[in-house]
Protein backbone atom coordinates (compact mmCIF):
# COMPACT_ATOMS: atom_id res chain seq x y z
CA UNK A 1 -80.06 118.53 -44.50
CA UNK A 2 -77.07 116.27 -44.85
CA UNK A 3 -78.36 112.43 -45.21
CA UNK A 4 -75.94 109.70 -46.06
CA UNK A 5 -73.07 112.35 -47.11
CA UNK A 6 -75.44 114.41 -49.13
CA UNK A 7 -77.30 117.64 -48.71
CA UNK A 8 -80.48 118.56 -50.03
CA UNK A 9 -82.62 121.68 -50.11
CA UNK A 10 -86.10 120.13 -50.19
CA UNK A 11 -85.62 119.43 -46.44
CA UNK A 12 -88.33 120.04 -44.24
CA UNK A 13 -87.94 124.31 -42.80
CA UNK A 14 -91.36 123.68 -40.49
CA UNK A 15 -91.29 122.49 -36.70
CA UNK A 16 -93.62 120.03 -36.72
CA UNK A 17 -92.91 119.25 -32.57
CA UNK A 18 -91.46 121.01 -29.62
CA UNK A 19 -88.58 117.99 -29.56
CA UNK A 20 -87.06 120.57 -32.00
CA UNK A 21 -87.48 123.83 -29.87
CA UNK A 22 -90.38 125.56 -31.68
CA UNK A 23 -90.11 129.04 -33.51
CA UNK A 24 -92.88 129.98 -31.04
CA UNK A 25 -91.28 128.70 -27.91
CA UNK A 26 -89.70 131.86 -26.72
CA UNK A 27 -92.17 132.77 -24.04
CA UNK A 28 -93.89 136.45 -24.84
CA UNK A 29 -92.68 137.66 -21.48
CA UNK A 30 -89.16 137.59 -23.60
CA UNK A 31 -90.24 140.75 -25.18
CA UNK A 32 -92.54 142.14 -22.83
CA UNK A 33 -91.58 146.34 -21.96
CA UNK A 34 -88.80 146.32 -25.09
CA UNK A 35 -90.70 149.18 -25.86
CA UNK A 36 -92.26 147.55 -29.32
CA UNK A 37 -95.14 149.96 -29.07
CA UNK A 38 -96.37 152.72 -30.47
CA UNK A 39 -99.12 155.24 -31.56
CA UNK A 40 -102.25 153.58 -33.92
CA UNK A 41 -101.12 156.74 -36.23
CA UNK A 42 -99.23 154.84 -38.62
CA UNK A 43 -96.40 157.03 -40.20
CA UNK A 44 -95.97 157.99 -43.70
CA UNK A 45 -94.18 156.91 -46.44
CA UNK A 46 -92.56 158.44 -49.10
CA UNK A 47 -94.07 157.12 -52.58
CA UNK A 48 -91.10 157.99 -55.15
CA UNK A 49 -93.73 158.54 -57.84
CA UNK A 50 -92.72 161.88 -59.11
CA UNK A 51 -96.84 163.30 -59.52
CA UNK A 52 -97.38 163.60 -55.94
CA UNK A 53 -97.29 167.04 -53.88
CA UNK A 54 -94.31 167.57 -51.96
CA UNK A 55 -94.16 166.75 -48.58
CA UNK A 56 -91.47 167.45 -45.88
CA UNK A 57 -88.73 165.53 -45.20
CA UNK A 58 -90.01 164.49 -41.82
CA UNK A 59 -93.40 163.53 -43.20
CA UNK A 60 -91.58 161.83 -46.61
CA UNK A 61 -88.98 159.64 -44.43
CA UNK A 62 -89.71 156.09 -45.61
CA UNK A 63 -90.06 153.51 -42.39
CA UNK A 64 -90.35 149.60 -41.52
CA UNK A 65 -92.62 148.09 -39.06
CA UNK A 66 -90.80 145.68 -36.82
CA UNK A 67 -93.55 143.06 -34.86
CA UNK A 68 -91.77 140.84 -32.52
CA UNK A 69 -93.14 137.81 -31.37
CA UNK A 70 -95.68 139.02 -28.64
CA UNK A 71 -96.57 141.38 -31.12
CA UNK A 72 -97.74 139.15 -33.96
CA UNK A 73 -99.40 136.80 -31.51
CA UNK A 74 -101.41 139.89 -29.95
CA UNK A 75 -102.55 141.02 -33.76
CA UNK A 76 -103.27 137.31 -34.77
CA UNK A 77 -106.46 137.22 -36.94
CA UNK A 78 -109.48 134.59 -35.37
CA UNK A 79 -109.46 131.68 -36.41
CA UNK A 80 -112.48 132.00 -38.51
CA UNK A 81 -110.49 134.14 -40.27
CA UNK A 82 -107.52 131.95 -40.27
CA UNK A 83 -109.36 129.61 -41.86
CA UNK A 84 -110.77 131.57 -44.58
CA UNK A 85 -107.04 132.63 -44.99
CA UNK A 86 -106.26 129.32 -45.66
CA UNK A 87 -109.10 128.59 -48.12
CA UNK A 88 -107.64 132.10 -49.87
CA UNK A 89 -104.73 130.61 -50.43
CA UNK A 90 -105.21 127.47 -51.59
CA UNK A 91 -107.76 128.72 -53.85
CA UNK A 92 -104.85 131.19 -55.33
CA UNK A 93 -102.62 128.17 -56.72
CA UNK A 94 -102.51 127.79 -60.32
CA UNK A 95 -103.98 131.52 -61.04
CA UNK A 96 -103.42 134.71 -59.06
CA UNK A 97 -99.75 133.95 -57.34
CA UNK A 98 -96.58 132.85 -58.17
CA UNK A 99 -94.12 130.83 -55.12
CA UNK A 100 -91.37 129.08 -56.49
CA UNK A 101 -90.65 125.77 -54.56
CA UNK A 102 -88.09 126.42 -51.35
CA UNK A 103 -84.59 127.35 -52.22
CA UNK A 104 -82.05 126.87 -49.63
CA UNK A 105 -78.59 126.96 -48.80
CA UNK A 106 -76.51 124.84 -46.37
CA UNK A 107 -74.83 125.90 -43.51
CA UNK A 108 -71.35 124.09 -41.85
CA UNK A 109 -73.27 122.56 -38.56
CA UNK A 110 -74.54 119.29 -39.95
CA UNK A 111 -78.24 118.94 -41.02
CA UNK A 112 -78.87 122.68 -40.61
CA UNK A 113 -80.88 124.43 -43.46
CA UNK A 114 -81.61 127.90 -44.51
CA UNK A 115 -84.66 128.35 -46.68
CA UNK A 116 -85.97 131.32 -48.61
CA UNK A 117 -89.74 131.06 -49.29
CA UNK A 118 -91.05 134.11 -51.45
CA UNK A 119 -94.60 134.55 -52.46
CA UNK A 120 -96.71 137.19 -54.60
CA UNK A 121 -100.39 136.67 -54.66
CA UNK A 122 -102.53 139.12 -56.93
CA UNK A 123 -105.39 140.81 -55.81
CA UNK A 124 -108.72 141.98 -57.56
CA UNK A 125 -107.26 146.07 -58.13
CA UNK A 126 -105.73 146.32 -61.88
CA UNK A 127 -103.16 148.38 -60.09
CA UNK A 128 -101.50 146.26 -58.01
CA UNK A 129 -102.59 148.29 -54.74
CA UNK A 130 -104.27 145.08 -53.11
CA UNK A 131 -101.47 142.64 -54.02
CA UNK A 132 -99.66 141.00 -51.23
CA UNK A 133 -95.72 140.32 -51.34
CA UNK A 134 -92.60 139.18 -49.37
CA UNK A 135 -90.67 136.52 -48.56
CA UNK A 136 -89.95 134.20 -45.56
CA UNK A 137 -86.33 133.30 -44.33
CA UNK A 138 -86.15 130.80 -42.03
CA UNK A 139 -82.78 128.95 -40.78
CA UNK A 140 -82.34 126.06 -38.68
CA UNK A 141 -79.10 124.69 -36.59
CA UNK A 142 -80.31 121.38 -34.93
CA UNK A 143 -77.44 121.90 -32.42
CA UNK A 144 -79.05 125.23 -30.67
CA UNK A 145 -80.83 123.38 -27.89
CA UNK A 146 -77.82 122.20 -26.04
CA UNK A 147 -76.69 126.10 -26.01
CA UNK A 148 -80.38 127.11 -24.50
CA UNK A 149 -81.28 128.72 -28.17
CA UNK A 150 -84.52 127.26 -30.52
CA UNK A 151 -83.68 125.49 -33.11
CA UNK A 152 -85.30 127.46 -35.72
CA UNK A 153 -85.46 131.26 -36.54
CA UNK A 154 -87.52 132.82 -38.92
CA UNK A 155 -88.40 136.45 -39.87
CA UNK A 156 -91.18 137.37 -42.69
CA UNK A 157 -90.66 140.17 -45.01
CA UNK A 158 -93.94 142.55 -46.65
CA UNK A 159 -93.22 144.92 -49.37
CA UNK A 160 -95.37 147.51 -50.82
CA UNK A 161 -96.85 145.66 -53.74
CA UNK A 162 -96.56 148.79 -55.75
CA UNK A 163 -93.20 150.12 -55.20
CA UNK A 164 -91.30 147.52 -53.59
CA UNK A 165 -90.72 149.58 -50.16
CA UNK A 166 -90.74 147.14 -47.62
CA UNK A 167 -93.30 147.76 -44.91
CA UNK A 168 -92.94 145.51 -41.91
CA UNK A 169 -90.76 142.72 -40.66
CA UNK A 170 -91.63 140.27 -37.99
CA UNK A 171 -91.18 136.96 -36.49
CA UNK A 172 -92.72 134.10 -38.34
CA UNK A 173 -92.64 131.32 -35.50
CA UNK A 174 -96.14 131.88 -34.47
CA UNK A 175 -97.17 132.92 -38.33
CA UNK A 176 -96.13 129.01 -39.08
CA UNK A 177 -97.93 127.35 -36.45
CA UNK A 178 -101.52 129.44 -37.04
CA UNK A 179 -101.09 129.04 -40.76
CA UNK A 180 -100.31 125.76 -41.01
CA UNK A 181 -102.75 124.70 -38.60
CA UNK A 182 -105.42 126.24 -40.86
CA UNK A 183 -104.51 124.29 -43.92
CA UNK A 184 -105.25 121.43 -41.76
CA UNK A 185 -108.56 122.83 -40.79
CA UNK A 186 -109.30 123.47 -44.75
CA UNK A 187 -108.51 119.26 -45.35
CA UNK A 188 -110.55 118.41 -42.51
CA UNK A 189 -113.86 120.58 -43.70
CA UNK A 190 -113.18 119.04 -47.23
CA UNK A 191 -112.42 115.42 -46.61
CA UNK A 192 -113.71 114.55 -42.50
CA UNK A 193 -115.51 111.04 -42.75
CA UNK A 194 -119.08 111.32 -41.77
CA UNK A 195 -119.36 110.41 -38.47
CA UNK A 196 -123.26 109.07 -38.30
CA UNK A 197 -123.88 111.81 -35.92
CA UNK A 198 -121.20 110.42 -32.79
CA UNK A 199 -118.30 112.55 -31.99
CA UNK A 200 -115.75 112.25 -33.69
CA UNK A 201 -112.27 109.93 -32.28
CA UNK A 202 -108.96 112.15 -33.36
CA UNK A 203 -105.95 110.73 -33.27
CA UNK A 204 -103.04 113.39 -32.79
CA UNK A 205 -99.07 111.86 -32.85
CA UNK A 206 -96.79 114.72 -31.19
CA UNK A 207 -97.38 116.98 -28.47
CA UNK A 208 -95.03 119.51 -29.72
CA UNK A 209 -95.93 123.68 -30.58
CA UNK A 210 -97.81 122.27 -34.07
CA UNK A 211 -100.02 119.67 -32.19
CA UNK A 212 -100.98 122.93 -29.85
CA UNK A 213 -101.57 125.17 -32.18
CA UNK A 214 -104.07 122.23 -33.96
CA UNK A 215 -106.26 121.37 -30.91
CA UNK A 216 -108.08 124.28 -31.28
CA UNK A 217 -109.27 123.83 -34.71
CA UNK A 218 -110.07 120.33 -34.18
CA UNK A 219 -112.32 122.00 -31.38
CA UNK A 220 -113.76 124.87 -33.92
CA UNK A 221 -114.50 121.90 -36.06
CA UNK A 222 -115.41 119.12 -34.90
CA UNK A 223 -117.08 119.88 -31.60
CA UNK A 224 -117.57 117.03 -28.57
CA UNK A 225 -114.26 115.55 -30.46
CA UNK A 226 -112.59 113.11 -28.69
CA UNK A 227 -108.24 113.29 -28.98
CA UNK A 228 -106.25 110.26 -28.63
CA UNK A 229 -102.59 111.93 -27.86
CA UNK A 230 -99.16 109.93 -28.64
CA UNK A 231 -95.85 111.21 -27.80
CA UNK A 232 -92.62 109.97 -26.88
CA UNK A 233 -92.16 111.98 -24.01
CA UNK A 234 -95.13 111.63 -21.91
CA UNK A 235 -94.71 114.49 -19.95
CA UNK A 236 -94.81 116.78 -22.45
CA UNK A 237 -97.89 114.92 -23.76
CA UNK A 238 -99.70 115.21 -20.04
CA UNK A 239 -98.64 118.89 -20.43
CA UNK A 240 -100.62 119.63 -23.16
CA UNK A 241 -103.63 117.38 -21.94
CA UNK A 242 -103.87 119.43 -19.33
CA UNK A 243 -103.76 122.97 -21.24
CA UNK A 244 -106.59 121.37 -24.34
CA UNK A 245 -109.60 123.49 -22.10
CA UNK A 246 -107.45 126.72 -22.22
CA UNK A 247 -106.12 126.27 -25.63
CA UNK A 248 -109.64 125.38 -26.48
CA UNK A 249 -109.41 122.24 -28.44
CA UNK A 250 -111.63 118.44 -27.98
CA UNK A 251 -113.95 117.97 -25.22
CA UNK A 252 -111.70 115.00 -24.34
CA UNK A 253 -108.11 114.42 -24.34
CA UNK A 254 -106.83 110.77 -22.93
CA UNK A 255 -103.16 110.13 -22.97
CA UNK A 256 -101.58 106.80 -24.87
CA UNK A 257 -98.74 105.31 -24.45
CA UNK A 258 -97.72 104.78 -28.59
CA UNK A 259 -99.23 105.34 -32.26
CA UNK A 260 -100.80 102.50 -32.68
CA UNK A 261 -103.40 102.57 -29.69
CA UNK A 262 -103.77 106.98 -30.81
CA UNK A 263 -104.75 105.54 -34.45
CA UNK A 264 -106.49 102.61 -33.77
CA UNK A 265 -110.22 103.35 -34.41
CA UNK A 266 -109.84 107.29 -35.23
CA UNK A 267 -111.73 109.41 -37.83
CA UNK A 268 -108.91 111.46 -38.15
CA UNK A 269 -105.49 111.15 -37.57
CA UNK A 270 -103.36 114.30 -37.55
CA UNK A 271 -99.61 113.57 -37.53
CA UNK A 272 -97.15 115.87 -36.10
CA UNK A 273 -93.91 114.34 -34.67
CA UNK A 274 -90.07 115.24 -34.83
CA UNK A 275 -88.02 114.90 -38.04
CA UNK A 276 -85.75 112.34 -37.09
CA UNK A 277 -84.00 109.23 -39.08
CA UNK A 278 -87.30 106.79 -39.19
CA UNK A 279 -89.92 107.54 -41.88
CA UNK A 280 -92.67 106.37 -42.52
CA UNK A 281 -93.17 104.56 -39.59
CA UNK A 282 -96.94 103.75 -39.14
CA UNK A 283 -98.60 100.17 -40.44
CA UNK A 284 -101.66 101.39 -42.64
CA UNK A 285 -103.19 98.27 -41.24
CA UNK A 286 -103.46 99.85 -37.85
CA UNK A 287 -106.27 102.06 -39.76
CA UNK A 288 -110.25 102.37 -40.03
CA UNK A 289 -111.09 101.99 -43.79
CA UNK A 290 -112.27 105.77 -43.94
CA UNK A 291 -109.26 107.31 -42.02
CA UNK A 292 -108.64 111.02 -43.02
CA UNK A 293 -104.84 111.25 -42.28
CA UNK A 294 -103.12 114.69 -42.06
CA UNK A 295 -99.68 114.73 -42.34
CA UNK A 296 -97.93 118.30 -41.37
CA UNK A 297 -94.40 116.07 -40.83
CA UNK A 298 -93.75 115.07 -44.16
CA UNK A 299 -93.40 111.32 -44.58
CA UNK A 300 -92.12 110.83 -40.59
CA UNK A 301 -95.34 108.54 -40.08
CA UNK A 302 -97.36 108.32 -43.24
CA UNK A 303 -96.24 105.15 -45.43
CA UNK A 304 -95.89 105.27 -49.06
CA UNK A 305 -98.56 102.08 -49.28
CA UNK A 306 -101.05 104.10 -47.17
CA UNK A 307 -100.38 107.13 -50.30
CA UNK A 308 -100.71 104.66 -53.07
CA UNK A 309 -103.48 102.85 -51.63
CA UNK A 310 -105.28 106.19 -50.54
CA UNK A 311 -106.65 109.60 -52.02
CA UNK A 312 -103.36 111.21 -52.01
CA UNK A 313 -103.49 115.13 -52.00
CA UNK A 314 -100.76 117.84 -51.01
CA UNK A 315 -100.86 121.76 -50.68
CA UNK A 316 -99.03 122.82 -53.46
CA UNK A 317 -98.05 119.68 -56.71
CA UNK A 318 -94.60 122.04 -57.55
CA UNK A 319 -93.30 122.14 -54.34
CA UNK A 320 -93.95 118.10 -53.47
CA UNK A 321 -92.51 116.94 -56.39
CA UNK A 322 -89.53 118.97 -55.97
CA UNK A 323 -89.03 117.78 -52.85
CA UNK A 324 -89.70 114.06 -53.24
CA UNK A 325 -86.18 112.44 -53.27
CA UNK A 326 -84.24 109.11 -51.85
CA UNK A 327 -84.79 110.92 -48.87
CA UNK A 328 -88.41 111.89 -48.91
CA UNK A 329 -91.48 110.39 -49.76
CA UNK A 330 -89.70 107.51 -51.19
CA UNK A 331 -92.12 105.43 -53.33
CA UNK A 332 -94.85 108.19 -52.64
CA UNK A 333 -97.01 108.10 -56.62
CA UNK A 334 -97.54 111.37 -57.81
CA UNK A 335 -100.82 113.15 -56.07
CA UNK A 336 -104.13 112.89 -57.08
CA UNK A 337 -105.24 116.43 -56.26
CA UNK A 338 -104.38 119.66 -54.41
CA UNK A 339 -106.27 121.29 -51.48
CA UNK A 340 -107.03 124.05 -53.84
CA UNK A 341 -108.14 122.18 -56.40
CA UNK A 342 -110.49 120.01 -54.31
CA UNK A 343 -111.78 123.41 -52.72
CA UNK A 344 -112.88 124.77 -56.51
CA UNK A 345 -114.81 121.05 -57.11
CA UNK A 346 -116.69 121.07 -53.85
CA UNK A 347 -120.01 121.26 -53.08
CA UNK A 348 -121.48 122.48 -49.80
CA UNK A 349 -123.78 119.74 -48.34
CA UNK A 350 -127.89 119.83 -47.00
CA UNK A 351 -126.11 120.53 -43.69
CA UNK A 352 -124.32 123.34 -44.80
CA UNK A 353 -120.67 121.28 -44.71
CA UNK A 354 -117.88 121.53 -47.06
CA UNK A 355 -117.09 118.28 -48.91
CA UNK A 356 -115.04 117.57 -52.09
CA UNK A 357 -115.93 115.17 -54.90
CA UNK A 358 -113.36 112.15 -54.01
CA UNK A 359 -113.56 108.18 -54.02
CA UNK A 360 -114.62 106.75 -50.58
CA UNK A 361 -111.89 105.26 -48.40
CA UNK A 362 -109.25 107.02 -46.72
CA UNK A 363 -107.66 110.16 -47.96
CA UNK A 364 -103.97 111.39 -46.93
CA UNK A 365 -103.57 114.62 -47.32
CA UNK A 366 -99.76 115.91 -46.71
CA UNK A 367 -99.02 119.58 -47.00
CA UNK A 368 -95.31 120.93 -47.06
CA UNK A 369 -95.98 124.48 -46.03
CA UNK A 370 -96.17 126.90 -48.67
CA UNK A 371 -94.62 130.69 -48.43
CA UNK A 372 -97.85 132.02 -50.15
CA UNK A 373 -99.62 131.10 -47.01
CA UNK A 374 -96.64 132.94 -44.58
CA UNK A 375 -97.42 136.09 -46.84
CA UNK A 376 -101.08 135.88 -46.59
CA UNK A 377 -101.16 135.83 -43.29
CA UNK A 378 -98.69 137.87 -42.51
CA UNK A 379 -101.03 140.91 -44.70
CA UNK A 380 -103.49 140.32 -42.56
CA UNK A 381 -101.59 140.46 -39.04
CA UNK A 382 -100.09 143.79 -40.50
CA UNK A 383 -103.22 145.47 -41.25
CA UNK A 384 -104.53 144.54 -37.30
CA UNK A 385 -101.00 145.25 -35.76
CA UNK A 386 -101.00 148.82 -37.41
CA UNK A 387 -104.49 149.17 -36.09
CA UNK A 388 -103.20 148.56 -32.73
CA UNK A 389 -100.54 150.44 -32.86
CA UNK A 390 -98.51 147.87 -32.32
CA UNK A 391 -94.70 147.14 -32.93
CA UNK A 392 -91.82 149.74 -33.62
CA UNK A 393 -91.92 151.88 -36.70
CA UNK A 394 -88.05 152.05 -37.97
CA UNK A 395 -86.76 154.29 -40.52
CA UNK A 396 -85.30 152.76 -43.56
């Protein structure tokens, strides 16, 4: 991203709001009768280890799954699952998986960013066999919009954790929104405010493809929730109002005109707004003394005072601190903990809750999107897809 003459590569790669046409936005009717389906009989793959019995060259033809957007939406896991996805993940940092922080290179257009995220986690088989691998490449050219094309396009990569074949491509637009909706879900089982038994008042800034793909785990969550929306464009905020029963998110959604009457009074306040020039926008005074603030947008809203002031925890330490600069996070301290470790010190309560071991007072918990999470999910949406017999199986 190119800020005051200079570029950087930890810039944000995630959509946090459909101002910035979402990865996801390309309706599934776009690829509706291409012909991306096929057989459940998945085919087989030549394994170059020299031990095996011959097979023919038909049946020893290695081949690539392609899953294109419809396709990985159809073989989504539920979001049970998602969560527990999430939970794997997080639980994975610091032991069995290795993701470097985001490397990126900068293309001409100005404040457009390519990003390589790739991520091994190790499975429980000495062998390898249940590892998961690949990498996802996402690139983003803020200029697209005027010339009717998203802003961001991303594609995941799975390889055979063995040999290295790869086996499956696919989009990653709707990978990102389900994923990192989930680590949200994981901060709001460990560090939700106890509501003394009333529904609980959400607060959620944007209206964008990440504030739809969160309603329904506030709903999963926090059931009888009531959702304060804020969004500069009001339509778009009415618009997804009116889909919350559909999407199945809070029991109540009421429209507001700006942050400060969405925050005013919430639980939980889950922030999801454009990147733009302002950061760090909101006045931590406009907040209840217990406040569990999510921020998916990186420091857009969240103030450094609120950070310092609060329990400060983020996804994945490596990846923050690489990408806390003079253009992000300024004044943000170092965190106090990660999601994962906060899941291996918690406790589950008498009524069968999640809850980490944490000072009282509000916690901000700001997570960057991590590639490990892409690959994880992306494993699991391959195993249901090939089930289905979904996609197009390509020779290599």
């Amino acid at each position: 991203m190119t800020l005051a003459g200079k570029r950087f590569v930890g810039v944000p790669s995630r959509l946090a709001d459909a101002a910035i046409v979402p990865l996801d936005s390309v309706s599934q009717s776009d690829t509706a009768g291409s012909g991306f389906h096929v057989n459940n009989r998945r085919p087989a793959r030549r394994d170059p280890r020299p031990d095996l019995p011959f097979r023919s060259d038909r049946e020893s033809m290695p081949s690539i799954r392609y899953l294109a957007a419809a396709d990985v939406s159809t073989a989504m896991v539920p979001l049970p699952e998602r969560l527990a996805l999430a939970e794997k993940t997080l639980r994975a940092f610091g032991g069995d998986s290795e993701m470097p922080p985001k490397i990126g290179v900068h293309p001409r257009q100005a404040d457009s960013v390519a990003h390589a995220m790739p991520a091994l986690l190790r499975g429980s088989a000495a062998d390898g066999s249940d590892d998961s691998i690949g990498l996802k490449w996402i690139v983003g050219f803020p200029n697209n919009p005027a010339i009717g094309l998203p802003t961001y396009h991303a594609l995941l990569l799975l390889n055979d954790p063995q040999t290295g074949v790869p086996l499956a491509v696919m989009d990653a637009g709707t990978i990102t929104a389900a994923r990192t909706a989930a680590i949200s879900g994981t901060a709001i089982r460990l560090f939700m405010p106890d509501t003394l038994g009333r529904p609980a008042r959400v607060a959620v800034l944007g209206a964008g493809a990440q504030a739809r793909a969160h309603l329904p785990i506030i709903g999963y969550l926090l059931p009888g929730a009531s959702v304060r929306l804020a969004d500069r464009e009001i339509d778009r905020a009415n618009a997804l109002a009116a889909e919350a029963g559909i999407l199945g998110g809070a029991a109540a959604i009421e429209v507001v005109p700006d942050v400060r009457q969405a925050v005013e009074g919430a639980d939980l306040v889950v922030s999801v707004v454009s990147f733009g020039p302002d950061h760090q926008s909101l006045d931590p005074e406009w907040l209840g003394p217990e406040t569990l603030f999510v921020a998916v947008d990186y420091d857009m809203q969240a103030p450094a005072q609120l950070a310092r002031a609060a329990f400060f925890v983020v996804d994945e330490r490596a990846q923050f601190l690489a990408t806390r600069s003079e253009s992000w996070f300024v004044g943000y301290p170092d965190p106090d903990a990660t999601l994962g470790e906060a899941l291996r010190g918690a406790a589950v309560d008498e009524a069968g809750r999640l809850r980490a071991a944490r000072r009282s007072g509000r916690v901000l918990v700001a997570h960057l999107g991590v590639g490990l999470a892409d690959v994880v999910f992306a494993s699991a949406i391959l195993a249901r897809a090939e089930q289905l017999g979904l996609g197009r199986v390509l020779p290599l």
